[in-house]
PDB file of N, CA and C in Angstrom:
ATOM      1  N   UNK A   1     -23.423  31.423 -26.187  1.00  0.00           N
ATOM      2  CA  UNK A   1     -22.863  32.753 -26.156  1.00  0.00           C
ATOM      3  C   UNK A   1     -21.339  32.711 -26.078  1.00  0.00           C
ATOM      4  N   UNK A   2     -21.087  31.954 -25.716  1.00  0.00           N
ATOM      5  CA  UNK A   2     -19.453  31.591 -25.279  1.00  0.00           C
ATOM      6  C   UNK A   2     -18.690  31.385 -26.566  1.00  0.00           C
ATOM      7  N   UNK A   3     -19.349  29.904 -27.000  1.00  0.00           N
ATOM      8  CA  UNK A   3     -18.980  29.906 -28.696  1.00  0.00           C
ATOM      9  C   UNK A   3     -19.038  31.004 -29.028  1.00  0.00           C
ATOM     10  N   UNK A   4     -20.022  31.829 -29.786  1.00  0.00           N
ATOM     11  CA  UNK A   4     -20.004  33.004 -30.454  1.00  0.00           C
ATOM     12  C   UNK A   4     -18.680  33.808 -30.071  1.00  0.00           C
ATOM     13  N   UNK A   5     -18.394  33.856 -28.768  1.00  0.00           N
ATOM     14  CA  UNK A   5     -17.149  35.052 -28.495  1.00  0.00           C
ATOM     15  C   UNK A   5     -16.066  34.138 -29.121  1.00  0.00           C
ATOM     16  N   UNK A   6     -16.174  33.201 -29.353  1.00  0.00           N
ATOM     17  CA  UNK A   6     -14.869  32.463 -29.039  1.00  0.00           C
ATOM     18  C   UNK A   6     -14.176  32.616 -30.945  1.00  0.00           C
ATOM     19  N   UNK A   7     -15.612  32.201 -31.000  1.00  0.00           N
ATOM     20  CA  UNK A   7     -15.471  32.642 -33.394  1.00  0.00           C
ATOM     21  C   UNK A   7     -15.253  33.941 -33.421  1.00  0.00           C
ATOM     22  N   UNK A   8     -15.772  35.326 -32.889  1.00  0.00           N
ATOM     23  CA  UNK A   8     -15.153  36.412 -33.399  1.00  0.00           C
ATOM     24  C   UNK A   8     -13.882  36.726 -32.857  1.00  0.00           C
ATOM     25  N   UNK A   9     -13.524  35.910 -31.695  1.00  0.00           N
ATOM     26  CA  UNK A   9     -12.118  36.320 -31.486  1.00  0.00           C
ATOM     27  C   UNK A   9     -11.114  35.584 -32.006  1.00  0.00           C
ATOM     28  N   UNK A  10     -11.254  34.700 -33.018  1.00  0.00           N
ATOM     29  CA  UNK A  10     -10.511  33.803 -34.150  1.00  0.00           C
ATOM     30  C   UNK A  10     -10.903  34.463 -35.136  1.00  0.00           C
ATOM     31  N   UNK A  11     -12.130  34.673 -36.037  1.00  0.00           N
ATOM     32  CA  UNK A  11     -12.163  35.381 -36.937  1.00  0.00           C
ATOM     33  C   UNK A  11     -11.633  36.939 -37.542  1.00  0.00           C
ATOM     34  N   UNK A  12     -11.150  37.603 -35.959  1.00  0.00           N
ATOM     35  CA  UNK A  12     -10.737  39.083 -36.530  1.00  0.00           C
ATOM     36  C   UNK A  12      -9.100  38.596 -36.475  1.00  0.00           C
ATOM     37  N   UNK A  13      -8.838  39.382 -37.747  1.00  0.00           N
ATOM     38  CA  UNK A  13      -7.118  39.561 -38.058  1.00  0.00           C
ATOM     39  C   UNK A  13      -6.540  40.789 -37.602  1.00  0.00           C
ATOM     40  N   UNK A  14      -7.067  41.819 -37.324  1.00  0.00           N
ATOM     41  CA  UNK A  14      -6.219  42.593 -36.108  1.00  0.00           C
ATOM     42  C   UNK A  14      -6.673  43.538 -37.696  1.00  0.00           C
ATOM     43  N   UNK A  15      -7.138  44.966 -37.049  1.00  0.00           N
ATOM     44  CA  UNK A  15      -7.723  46.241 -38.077  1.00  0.00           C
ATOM     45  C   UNK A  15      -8.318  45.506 -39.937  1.00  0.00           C
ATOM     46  N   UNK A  16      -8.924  44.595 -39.362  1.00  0.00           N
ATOM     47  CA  UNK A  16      -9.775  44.230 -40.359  1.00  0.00           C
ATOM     48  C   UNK A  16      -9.072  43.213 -41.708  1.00  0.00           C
ATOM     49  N   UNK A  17      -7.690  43.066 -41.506  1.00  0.00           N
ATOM     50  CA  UNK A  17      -7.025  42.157 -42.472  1.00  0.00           C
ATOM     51  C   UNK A  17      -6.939  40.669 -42.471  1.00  0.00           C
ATOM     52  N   UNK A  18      -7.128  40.281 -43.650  1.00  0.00           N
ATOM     53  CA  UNK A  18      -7.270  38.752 -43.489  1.00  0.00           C
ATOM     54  C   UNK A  18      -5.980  37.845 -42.081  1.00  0.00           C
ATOM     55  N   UNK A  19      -6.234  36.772 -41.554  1.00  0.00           N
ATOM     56  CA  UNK A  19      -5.052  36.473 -40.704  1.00  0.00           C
ATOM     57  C   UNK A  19      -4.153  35.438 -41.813  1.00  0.00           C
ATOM     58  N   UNK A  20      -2.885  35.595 -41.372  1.00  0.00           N
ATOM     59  CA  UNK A  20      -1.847  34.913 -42.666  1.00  0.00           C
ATOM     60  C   UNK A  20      -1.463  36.064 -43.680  1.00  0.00           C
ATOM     61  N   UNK A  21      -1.637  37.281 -43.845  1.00  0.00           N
ATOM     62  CA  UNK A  21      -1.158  38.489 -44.996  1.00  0.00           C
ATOM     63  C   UNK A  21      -0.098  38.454 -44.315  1.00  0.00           C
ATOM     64  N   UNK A  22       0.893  38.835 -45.710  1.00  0.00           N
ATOM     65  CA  UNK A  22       2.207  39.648 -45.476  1.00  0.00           C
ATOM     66  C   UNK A  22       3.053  39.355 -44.579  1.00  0.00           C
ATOM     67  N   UNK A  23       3.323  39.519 -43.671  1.00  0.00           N
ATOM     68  CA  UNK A  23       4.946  38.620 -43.667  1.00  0.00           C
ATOM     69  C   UNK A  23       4.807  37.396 -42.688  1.00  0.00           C
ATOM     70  N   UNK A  24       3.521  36.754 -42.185  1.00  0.00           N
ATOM     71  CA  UNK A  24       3.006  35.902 -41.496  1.00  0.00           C
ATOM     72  C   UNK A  24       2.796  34.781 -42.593  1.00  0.00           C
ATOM     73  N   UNK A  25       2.932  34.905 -43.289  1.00  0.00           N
ATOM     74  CA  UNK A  25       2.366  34.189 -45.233  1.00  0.00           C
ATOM     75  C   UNK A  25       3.708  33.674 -45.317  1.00  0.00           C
ATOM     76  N   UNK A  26       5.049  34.790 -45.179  1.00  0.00           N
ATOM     77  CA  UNK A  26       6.452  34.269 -45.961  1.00  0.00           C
ATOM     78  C   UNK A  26       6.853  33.583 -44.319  1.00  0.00           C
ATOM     79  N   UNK A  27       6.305  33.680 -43.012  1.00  0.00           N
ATOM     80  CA  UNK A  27       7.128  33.329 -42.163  1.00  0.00           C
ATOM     81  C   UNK A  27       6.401  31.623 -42.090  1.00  0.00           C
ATOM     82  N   UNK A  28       5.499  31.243 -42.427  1.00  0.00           N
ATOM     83  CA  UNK A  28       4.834  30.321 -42.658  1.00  0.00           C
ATOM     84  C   UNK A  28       5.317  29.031 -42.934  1.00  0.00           C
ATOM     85  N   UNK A  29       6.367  29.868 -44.856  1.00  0.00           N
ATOM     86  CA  UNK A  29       6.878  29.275 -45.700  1.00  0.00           C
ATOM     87  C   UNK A  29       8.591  28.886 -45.244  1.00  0.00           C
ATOM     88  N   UNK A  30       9.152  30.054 -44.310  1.00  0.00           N
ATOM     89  CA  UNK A  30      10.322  29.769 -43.635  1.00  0.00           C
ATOM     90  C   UNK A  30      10.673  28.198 -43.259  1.00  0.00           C
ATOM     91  N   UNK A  31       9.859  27.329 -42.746  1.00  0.00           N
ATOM     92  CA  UNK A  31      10.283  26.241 -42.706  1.00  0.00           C
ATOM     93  C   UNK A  31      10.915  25.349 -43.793  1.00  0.00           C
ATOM     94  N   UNK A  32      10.286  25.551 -44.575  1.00  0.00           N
ATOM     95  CA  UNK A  32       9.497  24.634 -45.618  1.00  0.00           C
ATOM     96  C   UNK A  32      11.398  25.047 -46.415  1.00  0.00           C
ATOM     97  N   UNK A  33      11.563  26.648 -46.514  1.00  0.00           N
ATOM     98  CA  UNK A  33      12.544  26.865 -47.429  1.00  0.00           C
ATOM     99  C   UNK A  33      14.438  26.293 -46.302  1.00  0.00           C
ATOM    100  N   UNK A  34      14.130  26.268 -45.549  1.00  0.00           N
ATOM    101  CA  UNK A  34      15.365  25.973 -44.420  1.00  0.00           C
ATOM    102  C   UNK A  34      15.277  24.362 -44.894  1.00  0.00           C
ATOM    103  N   UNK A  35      14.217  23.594 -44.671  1.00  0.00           N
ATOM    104  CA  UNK A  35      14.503  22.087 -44.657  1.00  0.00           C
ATOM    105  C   UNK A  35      15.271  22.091 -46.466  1.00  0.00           C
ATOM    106  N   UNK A  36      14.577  22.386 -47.283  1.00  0.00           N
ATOM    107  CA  UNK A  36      14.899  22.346 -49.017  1.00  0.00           C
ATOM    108  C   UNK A  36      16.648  22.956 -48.947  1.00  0.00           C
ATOM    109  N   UNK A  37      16.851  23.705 -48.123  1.00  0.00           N
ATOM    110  CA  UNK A  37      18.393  24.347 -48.293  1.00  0.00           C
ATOM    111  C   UNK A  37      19.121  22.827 -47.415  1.00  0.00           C
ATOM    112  N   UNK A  38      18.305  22.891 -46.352  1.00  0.00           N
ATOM    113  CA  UNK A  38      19.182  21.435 -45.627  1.00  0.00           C
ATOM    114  C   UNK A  38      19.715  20.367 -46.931  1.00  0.00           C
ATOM    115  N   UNK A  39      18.907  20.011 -47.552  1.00  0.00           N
ATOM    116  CA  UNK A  39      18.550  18.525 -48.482  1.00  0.00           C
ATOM    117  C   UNK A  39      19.636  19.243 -49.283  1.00  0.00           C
ATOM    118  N   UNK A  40      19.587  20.264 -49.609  1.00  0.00           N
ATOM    119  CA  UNK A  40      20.516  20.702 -51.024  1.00  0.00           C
ATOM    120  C   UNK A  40      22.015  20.201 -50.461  1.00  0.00           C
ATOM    121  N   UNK A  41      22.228  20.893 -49.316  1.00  0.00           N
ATOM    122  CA  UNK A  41      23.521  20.596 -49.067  1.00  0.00           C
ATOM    123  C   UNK A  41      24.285  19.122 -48.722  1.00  0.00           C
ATOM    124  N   UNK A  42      22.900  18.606 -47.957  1.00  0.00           N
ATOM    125  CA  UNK A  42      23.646  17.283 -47.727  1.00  0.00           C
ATOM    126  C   UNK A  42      23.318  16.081 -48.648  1.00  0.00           C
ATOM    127  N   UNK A  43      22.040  16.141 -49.706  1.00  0.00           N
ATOM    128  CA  UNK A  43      22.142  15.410 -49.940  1.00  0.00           C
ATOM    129  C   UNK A  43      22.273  15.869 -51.648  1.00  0.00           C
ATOM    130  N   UNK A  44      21.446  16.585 -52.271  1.00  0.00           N
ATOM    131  CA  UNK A  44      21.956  16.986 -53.622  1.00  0.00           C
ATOM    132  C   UNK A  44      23.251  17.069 -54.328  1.00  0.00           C
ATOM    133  N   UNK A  45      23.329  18.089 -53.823  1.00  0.00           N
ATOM    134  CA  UNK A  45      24.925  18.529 -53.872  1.00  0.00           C
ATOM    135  C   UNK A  45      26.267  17.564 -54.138  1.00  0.00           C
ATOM    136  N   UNK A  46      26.170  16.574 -52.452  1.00  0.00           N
ATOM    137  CA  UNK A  46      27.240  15.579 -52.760  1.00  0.00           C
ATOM    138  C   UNK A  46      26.634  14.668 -53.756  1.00  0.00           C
ATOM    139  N   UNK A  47      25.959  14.354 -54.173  1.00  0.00           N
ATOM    140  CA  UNK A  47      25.311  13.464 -55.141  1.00  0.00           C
ATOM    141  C   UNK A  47      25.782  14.045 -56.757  1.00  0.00           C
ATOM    142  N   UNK A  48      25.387  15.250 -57.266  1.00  0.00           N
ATOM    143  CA  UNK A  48      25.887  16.032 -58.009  1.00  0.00           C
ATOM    144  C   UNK A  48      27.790  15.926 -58.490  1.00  0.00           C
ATOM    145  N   UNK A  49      28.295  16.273 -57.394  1.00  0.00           N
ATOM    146  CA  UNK A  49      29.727  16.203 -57.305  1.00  0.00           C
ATOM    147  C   UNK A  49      30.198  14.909 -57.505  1.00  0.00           C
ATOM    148  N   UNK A  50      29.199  13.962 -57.201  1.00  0.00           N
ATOM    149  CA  UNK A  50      29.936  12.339 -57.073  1.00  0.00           C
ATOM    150  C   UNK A  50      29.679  11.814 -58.796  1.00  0.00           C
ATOM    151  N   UNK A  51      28.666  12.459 -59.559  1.00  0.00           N
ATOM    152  CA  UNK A  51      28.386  11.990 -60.842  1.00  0.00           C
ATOM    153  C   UNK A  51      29.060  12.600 -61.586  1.00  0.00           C
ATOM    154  N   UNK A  52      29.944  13.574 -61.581  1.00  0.00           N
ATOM    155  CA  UNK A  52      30.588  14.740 -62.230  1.00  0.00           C
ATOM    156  C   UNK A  52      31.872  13.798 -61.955  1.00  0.00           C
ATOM    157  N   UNK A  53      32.236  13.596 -60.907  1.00  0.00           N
ATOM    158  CA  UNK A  53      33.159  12.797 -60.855  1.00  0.00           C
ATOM    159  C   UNK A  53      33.534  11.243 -61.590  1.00  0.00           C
ATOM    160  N   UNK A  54      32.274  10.582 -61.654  1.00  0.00           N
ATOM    161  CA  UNK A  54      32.115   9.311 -62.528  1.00  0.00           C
ATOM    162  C   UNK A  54      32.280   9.582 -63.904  1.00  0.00           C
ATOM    163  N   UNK A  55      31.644  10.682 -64.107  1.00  0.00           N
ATOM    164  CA  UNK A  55      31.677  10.758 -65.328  1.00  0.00           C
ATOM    165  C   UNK A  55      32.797  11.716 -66.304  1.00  0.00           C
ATOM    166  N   UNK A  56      33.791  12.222 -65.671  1.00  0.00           N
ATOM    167  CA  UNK A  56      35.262  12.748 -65.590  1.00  0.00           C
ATOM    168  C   UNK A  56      36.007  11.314 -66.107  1.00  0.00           C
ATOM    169  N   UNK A  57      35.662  10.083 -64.894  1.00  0.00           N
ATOM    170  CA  UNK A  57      36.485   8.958 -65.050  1.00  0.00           C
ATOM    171  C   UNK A  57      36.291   8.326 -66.284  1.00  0.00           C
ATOM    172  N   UNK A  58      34.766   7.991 -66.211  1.00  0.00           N
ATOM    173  CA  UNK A  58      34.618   7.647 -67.762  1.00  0.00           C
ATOM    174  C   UNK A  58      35.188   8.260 -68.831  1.00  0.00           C
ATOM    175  N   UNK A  59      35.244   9.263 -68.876  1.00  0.00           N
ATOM    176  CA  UNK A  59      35.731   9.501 -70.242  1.00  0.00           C
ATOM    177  C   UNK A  59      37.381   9.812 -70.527  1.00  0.00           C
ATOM    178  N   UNK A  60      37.527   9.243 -69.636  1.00  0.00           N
ATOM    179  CA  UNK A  60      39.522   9.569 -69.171  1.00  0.00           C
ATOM    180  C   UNK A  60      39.792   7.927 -69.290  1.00  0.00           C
ATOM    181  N   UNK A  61      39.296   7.416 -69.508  1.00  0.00           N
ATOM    182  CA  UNK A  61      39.161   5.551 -69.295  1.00  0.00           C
ATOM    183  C   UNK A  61      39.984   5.541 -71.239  1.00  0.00           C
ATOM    184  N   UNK A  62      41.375   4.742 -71.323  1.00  0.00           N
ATOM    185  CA  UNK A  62      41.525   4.670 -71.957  1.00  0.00           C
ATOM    186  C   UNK A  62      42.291   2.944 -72.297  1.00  0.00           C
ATOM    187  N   UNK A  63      42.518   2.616 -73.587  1.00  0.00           N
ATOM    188  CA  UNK A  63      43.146   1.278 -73.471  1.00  0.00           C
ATOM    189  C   UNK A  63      44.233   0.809 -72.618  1.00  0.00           C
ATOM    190  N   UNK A  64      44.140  -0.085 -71.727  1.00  0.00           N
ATOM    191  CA  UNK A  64      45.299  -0.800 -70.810  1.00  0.00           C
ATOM    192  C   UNK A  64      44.888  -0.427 -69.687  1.00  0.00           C
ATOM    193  N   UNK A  65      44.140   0.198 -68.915  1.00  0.00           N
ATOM    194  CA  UNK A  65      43.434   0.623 -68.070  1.00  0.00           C
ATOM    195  C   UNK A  65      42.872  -0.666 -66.998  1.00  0.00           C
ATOM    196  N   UNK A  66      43.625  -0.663 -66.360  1.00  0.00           N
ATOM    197  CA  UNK A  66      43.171  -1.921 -65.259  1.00  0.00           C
ATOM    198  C   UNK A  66      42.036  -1.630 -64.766  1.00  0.00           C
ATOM    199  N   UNK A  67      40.729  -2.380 -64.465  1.00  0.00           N
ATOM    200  CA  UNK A  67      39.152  -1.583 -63.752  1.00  0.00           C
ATOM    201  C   UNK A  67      39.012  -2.385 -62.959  1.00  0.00           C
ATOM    202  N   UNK A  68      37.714  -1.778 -62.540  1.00  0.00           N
ATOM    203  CA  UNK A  68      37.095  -2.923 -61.239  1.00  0.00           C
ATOM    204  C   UNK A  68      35.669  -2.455 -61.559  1.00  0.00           C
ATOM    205  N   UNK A  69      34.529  -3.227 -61.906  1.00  0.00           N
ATOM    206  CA  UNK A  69      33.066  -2.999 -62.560  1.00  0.00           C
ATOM    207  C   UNK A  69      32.198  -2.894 -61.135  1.00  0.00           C
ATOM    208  N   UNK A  70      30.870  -2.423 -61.643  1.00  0.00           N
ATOM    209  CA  UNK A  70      30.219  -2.035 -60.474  1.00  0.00           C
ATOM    210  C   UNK A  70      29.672  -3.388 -59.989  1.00  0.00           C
ATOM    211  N   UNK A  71      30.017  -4.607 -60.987  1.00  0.00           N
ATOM    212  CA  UNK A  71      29.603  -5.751 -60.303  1.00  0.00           C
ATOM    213  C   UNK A  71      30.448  -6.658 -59.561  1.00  0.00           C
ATOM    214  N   UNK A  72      32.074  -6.056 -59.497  1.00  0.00           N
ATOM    215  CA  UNK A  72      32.786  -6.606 -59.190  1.00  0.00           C
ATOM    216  C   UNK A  72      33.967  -7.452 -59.364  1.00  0.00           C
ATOM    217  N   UNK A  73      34.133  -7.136 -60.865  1.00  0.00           N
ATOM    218  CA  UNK A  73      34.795  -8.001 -61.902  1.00  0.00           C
ATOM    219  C   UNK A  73      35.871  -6.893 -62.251  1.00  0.00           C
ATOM    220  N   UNK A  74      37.341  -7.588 -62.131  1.00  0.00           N
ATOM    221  CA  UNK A  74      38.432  -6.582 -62.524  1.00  0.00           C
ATOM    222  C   UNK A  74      39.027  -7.454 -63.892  1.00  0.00           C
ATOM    223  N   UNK A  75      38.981  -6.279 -64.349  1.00  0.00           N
ATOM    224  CA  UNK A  75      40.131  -6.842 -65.611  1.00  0.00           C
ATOM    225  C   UNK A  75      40.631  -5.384 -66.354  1.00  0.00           C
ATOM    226  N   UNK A  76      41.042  -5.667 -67.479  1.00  0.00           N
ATOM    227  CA  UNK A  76      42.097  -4.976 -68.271  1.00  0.00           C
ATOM    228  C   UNK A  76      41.135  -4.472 -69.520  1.00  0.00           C
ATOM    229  N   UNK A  77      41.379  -3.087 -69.812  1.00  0.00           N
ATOM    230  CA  UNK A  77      40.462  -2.871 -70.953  1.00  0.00           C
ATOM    231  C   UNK A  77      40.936  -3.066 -72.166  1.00  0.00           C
ATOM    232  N   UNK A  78      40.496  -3.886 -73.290  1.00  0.00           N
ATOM    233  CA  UNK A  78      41.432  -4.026 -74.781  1.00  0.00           C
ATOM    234  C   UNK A  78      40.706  -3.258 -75.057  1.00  0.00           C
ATOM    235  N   UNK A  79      39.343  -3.015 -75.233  1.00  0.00           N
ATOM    236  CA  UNK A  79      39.178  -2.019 -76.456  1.00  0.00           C
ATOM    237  C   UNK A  79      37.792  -1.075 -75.783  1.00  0.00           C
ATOM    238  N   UNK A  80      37.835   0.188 -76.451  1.00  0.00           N
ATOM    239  CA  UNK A  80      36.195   0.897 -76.168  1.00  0.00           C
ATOM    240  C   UNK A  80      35.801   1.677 -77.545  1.00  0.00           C
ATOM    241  N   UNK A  81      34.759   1.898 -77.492  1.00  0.00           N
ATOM    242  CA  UNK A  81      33.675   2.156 -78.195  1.00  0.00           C
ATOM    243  C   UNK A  81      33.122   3.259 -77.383  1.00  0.00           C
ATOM    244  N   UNK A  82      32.169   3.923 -78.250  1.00  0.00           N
ATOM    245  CA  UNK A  82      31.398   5.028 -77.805  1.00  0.00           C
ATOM    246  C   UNK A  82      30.219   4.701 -76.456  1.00  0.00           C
ATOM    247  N   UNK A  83      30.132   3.660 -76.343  1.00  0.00           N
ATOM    248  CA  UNK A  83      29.226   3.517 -75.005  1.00  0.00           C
ATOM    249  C   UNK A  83      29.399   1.655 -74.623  1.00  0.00           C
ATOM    250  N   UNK A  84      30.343   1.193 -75.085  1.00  0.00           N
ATOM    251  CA  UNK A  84      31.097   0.120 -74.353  1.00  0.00           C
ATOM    252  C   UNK A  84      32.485   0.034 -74.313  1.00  0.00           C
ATOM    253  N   UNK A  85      32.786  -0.940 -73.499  1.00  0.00           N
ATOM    254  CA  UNK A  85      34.439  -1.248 -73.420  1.00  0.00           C
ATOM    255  C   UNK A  85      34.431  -2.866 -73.416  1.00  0.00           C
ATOM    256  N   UNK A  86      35.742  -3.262 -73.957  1.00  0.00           N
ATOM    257  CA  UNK A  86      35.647  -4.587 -73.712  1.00  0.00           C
ATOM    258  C   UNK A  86      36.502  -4.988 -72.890  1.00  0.00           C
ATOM    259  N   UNK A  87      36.769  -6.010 -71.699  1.00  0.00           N
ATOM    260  CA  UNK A  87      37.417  -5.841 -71.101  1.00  0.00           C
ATOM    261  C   UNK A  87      38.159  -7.188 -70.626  1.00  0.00           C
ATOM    262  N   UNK A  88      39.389  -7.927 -70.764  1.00  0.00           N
ATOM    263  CA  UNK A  88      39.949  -9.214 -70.590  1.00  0.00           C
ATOM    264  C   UNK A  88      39.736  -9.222 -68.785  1.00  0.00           C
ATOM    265  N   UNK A  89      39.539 -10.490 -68.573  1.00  0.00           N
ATOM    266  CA  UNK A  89      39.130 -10.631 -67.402  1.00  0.00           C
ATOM    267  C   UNK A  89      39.950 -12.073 -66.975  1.00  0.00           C
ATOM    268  N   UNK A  90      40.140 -12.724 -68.160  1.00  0.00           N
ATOM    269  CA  UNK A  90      41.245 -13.871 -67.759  1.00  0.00           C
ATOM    270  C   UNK A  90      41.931 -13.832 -68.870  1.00  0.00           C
ATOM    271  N   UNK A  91      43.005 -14.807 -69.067  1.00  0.00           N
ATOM    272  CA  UNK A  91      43.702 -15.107 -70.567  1.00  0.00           C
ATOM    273  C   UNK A  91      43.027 -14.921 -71.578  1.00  0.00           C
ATOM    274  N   UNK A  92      42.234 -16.088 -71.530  1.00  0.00           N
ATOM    275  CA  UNK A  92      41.498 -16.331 -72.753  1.00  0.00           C
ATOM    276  C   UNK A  92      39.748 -15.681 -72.822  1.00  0.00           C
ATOM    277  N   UNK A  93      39.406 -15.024 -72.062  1.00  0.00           N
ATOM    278  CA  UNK A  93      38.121 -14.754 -71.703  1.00  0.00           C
ATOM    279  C   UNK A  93      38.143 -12.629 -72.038  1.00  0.00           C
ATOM    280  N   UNK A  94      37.045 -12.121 -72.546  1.00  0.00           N
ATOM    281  CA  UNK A  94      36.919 -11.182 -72.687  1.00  0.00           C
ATOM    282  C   UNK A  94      35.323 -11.011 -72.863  1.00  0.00           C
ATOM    283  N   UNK A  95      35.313  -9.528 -71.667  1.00  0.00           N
ATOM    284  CA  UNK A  95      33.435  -9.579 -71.827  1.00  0.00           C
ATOM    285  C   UNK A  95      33.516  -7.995 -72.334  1.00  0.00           C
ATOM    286  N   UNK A  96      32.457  -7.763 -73.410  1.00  0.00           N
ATOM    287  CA  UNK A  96      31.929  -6.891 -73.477  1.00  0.00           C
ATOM    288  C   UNK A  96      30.783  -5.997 -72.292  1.00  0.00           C
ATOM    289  N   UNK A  97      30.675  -5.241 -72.510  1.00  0.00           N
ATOM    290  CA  UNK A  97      29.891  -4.387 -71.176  1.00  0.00           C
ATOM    291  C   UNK A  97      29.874  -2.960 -71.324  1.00  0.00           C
ATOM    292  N   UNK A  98      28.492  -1.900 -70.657  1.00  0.00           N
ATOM    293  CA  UNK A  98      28.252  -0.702 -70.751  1.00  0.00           C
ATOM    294  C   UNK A  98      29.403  -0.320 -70.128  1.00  0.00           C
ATOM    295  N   UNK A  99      29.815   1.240 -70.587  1.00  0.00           N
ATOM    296  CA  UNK A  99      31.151   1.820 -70.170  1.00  0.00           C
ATOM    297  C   UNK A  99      30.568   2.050 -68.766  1.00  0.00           C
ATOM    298  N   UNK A 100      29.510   2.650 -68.547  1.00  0.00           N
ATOM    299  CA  UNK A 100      28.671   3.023 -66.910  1.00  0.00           C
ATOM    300  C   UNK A 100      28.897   2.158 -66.073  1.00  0.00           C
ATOM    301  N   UNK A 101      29.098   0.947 -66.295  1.00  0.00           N
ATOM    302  CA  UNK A 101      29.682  -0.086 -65.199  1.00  0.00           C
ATOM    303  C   UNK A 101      31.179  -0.381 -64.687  1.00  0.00           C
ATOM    304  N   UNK A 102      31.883   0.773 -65.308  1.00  0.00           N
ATOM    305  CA  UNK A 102      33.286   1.084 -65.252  1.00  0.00           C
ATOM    306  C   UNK A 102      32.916   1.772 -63.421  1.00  0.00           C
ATOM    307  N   UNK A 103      33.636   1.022 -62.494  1.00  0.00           N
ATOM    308  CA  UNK A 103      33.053   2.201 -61.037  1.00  0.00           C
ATOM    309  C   UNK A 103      34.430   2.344 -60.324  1.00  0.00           C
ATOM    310  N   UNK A 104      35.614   2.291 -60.886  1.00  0.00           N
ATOM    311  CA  UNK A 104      36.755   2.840 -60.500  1.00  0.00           C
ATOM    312  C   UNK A 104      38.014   2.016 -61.515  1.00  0.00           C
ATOM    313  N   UNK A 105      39.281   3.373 -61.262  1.00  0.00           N
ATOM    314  CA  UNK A 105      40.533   2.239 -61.943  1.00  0.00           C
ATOM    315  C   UNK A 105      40.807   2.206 -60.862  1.00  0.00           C
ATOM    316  N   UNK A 106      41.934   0.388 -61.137  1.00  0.00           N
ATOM    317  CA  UNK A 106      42.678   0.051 -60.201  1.00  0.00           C
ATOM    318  C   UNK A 106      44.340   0.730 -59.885  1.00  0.00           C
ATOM    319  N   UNK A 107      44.780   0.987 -58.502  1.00  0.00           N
ATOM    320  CA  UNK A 107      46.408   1.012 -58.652  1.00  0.00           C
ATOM    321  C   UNK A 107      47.082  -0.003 -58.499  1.00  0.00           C
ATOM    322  N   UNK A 108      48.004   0.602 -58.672  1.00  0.00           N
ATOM    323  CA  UNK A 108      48.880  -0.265 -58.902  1.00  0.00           C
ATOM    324  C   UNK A 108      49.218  -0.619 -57.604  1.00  0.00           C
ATOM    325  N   UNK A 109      49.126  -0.512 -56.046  1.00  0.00           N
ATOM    326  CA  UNK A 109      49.433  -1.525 -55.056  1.00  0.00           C
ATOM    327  C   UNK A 109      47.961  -2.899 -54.970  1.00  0.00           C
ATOM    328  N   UNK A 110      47.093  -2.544 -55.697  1.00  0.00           N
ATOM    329  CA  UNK A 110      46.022  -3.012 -55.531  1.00  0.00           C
ATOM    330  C   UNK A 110      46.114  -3.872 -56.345  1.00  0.00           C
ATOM    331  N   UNK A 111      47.031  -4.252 -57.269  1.00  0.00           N
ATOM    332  CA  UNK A 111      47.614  -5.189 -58.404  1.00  0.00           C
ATOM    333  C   UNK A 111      48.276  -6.282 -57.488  1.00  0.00           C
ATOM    334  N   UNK A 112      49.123  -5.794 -56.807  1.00  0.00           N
ATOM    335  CA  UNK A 112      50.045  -6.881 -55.874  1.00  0.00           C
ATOM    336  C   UNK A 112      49.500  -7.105 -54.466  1.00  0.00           C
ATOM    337  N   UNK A 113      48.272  -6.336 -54.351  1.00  0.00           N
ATOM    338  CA  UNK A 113      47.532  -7.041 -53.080  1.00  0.00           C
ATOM    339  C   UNK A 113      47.055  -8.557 -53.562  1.00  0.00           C
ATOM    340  N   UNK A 114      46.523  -8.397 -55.082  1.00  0.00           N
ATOM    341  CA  UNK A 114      45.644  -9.208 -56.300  1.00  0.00           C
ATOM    342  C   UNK A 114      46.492 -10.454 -56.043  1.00  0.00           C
ATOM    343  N   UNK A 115      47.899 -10.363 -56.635  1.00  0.00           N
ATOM    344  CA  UNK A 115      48.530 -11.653 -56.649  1.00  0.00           C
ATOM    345  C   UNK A 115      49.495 -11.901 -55.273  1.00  0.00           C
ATOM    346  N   UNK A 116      49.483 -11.667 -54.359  1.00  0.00           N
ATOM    347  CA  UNK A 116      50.031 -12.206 -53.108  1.00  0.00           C
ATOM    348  C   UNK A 116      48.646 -13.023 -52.486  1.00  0.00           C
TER     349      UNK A 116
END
């Protein structure tokens, strides 16, 4: 008998409406939309801005352009192409490579950090 009270007083939604209608349904979902706004801001967003930015550089990347590759290799760009650059890395040595591995130019104090 106990059970029994215990199911109709879970089963009624208050004047006969399902439980979860209408704004118990959207307050539900409130979490769910606060965490998705969190992620946007901290992590989308700057992610967004940081590729917009790479890809600004890339295409501003022109001959004589001192680099530094995403693998770590600096040299001087002689020549580019539509989706490579080639780039002198010693005297006599020059590597071809995707322009996408271009991951910053160098300045110029960062030249004479190089040779001191």
């Amino acid at each position: 008998m106990l059970m029994e009270s215990i199911a109709w007083a879970e089963g009624t939604g208050g004047g006969g409406s399902p439980v979860g209608g209408g704004a118990g349904g959207f307050l539900s979902l409130l979490p769910f939309v606060l965490i998705f706004i969190i992620f946007y801001f901290l992590l989308i967003r700057p992610q967004q801005k940081k590729q917009k930015q790479q890809q600004s550089l890339l295409d501003a990347l022109k001959k004589g352009d001192k680099v530094v590759t995403t693998s770590g290799i600096w040299g001087q760009i002689t020549n580019i192409g539509k989706e490579t650059v080639t780039l002198q890395i010693a005297d006599n040595t020059k590597v071809k490579m995707q322009r996408e591995n271009i991951a910053r130019v160098r300045g110029e104090e960062e030249d004479k950090d190089k040779d001191a």
